[in-house]
Protein backbone atom coordinates (compact mmCIF):
# COMPACT_ATOMS: atom_id res chain seq x y z
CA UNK A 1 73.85 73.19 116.37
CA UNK A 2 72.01 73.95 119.39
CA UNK A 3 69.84 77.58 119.21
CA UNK A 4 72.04 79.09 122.17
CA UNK A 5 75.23 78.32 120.07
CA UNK A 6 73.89 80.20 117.11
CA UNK A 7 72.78 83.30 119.18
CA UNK A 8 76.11 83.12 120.61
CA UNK A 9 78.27 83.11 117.26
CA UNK A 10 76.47 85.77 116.36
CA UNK A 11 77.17 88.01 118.91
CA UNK A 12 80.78 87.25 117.95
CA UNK A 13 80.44 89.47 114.51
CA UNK A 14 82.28 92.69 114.59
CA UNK A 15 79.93 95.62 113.55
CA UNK A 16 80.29 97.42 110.27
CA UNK A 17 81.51 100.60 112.00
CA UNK A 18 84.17 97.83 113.24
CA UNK A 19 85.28 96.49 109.72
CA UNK A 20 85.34 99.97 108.57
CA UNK A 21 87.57 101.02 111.86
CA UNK A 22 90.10 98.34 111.18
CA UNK A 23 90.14 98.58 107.83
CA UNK A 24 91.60 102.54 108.02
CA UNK A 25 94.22 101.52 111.13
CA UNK A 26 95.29 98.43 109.23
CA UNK A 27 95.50 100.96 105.95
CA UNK A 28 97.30 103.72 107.82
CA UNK A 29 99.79 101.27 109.01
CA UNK A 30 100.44 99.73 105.80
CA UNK A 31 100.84 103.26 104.23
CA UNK A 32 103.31 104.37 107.36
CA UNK A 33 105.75 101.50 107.61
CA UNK A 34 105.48 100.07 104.05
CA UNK A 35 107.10 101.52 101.02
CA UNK A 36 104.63 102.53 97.86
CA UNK A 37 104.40 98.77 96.85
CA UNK A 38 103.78 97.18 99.88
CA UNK A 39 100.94 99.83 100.80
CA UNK A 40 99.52 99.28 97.13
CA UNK A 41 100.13 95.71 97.11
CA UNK A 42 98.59 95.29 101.04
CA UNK A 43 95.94 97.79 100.53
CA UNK A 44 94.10 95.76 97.77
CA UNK A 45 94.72 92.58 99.77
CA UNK A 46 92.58 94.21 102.67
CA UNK A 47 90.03 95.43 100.47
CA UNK A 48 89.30 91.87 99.28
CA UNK A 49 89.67 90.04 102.68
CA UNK A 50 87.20 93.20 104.21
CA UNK A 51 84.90 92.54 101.42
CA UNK A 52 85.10 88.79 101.98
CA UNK A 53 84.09 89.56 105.55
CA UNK A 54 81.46 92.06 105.04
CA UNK A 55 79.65 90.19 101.85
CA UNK A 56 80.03 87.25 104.83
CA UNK A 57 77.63 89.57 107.23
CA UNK A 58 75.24 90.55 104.96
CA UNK A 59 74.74 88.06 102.56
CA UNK A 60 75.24 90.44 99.25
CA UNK A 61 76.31 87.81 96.91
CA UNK A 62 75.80 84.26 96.91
């Protein structure tokens, strides 16, 4: 992979503000059209998947 390909998948990353953003509309959604099990149940689904994604950016754990 060619230098200017890497620079521009970089610039492709959403921002941690960004995760964090989604991750409360994507929670307040699941909490306003999903019943107590579906928010529960959805809720720790995002948290993984965000996790995923933000270990992903920063390189946390190998």
């Amino acid at each position: 992979m060619s230098a200017s390909q890497q620079s521009h998948q970089d610039n492709n990353e959403l921002t941690t503000f960004q995760l964090v953003a989604l991750f409360c509309v994507f929670a307040f959604i699941l909490i306003w059209l999903g019943d107590t099990f579906t928010a529960i149940v959805g809720i720790l689904g995002e948290i993984i998947i965000f996790a995923v994604a933000y270990n992903e950016k920063h390189k946390l754990v190998d």
